[in-house]
N, C-alpha and C. Protein backbone atom coordinates (compact mmCIF):
# COMPACT_ATOMS: atom_id res chain seq x y z
N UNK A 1 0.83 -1.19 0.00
CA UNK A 1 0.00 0.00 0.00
C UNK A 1 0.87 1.26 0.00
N UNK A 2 0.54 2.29 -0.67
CA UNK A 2 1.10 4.19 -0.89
C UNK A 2 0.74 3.83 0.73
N UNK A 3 1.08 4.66 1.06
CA UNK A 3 1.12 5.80 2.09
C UNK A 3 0.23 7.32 1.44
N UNK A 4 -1.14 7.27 1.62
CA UNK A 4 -1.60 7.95 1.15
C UNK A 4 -1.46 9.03 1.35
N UNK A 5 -1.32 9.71 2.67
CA UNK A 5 -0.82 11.42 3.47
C UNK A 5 0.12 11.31 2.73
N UNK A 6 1.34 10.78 2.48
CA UNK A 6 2.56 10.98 1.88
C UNK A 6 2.53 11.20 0.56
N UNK A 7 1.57 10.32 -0.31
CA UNK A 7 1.43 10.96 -2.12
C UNK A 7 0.64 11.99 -2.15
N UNK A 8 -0.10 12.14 -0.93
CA UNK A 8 -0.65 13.79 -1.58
C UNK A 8 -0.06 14.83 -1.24
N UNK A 9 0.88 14.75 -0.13
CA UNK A 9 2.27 15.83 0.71
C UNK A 9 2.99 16.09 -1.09
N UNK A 10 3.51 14.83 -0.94
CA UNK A 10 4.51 14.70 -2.35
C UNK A 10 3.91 15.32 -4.10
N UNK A 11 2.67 14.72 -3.86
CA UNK A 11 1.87 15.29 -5.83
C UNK A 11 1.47 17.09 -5.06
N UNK A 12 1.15 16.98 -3.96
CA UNK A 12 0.66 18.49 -4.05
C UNK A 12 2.13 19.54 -3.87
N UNK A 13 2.93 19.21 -3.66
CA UNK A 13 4.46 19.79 -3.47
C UNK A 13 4.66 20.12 -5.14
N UNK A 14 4.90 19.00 -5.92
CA UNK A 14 5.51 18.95 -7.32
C UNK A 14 4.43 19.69 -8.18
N UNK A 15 3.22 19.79 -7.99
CA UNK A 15 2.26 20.36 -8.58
C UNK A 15 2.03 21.62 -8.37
N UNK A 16 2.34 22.33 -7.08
CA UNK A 16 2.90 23.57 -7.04
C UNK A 16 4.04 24.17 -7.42
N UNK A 17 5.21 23.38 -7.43
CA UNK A 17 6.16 23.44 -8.25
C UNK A 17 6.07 23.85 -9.73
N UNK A 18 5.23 23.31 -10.56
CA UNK A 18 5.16 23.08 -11.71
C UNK A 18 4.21 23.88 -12.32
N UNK A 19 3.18 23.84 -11.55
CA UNK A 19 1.68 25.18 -11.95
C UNK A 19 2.04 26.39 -11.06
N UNK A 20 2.98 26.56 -10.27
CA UNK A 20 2.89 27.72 -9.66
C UNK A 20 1.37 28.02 -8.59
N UNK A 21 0.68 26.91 -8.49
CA UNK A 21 -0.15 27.34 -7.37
C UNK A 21 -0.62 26.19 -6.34
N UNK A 22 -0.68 26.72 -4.97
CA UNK A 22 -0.98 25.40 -4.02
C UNK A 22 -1.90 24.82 -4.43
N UNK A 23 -2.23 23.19 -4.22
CA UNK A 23 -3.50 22.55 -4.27
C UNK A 23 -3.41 21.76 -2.63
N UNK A 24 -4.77 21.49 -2.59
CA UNK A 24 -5.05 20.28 -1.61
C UNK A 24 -5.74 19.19 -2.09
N UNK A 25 -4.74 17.97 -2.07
CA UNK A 25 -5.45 16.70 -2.44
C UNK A 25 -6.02 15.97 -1.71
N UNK A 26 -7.13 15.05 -2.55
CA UNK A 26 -7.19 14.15 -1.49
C UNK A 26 -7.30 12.37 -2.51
N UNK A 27 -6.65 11.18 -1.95
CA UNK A 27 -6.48 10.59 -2.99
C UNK A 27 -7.56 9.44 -1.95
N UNK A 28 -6.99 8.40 -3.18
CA UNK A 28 -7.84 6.88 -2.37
C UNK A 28 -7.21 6.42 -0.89
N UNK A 29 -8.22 5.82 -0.01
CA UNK A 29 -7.29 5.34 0.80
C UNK A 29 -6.57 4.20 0.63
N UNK A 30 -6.66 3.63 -0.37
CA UNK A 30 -6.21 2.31 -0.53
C UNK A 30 -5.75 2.32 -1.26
N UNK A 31 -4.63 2.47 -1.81
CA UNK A 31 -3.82 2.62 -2.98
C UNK A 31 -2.81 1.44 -2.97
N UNK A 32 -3.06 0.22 -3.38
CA UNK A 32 -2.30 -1.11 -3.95
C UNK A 32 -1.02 -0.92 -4.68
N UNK A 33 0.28 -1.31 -4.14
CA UNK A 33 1.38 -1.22 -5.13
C UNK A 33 1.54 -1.89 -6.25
N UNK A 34 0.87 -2.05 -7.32
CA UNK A 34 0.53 -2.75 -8.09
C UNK A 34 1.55 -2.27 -9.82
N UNK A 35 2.31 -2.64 -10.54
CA UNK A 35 2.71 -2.40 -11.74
C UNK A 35 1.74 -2.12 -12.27
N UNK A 36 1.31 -1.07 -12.94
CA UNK A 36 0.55 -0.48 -13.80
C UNK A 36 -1.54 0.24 -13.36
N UNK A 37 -1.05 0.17 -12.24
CA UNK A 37 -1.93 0.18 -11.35
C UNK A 37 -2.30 1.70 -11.34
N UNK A 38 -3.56 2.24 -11.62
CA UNK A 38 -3.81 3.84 -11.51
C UNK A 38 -5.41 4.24 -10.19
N UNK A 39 -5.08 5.23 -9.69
CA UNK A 39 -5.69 6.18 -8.74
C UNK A 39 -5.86 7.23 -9.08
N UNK A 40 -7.34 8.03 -8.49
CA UNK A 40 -7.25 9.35 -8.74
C UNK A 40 -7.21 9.89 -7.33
N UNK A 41 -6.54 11.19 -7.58
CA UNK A 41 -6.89 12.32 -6.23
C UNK A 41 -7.41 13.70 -6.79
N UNK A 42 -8.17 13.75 -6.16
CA UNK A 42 -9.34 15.32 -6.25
C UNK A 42 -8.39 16.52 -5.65
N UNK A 43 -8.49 17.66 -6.27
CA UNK A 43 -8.09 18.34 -5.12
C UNK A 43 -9.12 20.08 -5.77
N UNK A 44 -8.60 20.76 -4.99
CA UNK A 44 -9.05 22.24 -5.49
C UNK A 44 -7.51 23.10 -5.24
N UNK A 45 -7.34 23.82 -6.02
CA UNK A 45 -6.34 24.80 -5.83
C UNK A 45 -6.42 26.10 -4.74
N UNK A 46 -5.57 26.80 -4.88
CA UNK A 46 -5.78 27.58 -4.64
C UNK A 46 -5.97 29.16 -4.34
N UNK A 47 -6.67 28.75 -5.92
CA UNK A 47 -7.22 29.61 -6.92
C UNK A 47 -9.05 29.08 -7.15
N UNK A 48 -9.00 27.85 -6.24
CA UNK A 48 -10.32 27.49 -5.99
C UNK A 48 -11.02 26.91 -7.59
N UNK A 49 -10.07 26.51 -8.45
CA UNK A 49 -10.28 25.49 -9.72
C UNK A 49 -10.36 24.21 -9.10
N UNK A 50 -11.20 23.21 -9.28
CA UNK A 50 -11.40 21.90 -8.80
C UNK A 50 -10.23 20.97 -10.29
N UNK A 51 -9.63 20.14 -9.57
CA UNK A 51 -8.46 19.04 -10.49
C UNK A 51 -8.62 17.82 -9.91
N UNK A 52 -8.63 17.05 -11.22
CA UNK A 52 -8.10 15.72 -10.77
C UNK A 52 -6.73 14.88 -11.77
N UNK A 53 -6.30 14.75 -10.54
CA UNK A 53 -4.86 13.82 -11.04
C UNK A 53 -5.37 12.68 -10.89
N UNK A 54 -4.20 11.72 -11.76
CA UNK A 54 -3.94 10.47 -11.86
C UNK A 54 -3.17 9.98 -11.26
N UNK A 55 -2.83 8.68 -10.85
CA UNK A 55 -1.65 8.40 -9.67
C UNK A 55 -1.35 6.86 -10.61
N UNK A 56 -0.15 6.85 -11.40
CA UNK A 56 -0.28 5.67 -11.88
C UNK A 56 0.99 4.77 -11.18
N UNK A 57 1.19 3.44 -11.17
CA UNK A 57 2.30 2.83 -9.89
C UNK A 57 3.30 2.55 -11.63
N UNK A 58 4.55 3.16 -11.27
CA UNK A 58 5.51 2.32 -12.46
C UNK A 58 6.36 1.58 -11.88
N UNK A 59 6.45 1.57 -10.53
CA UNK A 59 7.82 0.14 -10.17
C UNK A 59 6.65 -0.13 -9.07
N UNK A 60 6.46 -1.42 -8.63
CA UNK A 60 5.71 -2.11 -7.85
C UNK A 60 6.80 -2.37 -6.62
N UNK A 61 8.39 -2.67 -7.17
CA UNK A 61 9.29 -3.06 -6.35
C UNK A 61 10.12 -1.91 -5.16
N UNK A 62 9.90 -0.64 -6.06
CA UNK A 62 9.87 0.47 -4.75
C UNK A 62 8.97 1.79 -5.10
N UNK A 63 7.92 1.06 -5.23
CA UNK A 63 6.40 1.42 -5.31
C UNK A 63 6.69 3.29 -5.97
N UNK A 64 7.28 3.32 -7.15
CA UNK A 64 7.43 4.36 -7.84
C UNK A 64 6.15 4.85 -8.38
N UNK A 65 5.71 5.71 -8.63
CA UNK A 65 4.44 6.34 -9.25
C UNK A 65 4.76 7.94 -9.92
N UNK A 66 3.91 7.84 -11.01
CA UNK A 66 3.90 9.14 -11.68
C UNK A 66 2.11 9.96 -11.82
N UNK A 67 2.62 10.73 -12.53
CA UNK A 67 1.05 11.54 -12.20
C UNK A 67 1.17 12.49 -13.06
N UNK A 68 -0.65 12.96 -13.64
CA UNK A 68 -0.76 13.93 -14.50
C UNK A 68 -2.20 14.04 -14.26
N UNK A 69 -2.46 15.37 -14.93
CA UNK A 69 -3.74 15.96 -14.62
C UNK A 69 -4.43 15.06 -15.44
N UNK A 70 -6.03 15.13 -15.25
CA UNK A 70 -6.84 14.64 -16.38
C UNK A 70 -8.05 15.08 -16.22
């Protein structure tokens, strides 16, 4: 299992990074380390635009994951 507090600490960090504005996520609680395995997390900015990311798993073996809006 993610550590869910921790991928949304981590996607909402890089996503401010990258858009230039805070968000607050909130993802599944159950997020399976699974190879090829995808999640969404909701969040709103804050700029108060509602987003949802993707949380997809690319290494199962040290539970790597990437992410993009959709």
């Amino acid at each position: 299992m993610l550590d869910t507090g921790a991928v949304e600490d981590d996607v909402a960090a890089q996503f401010e990074e990258i858009e230039g504005v805070a968000i607050e996520l909130t993802c599944d609680d159950e997020m399976q380390v699974e190879q090829g395995a995808d999640y969404e997390c909701t969040g709103t900015t804050a700029d108060g635009e509602e987003i949802t990311l993707r949380i997809v798993i690319t290494d199962e073996t040290d539970a790597s994951y990437t992410w993009e809006e959709v």
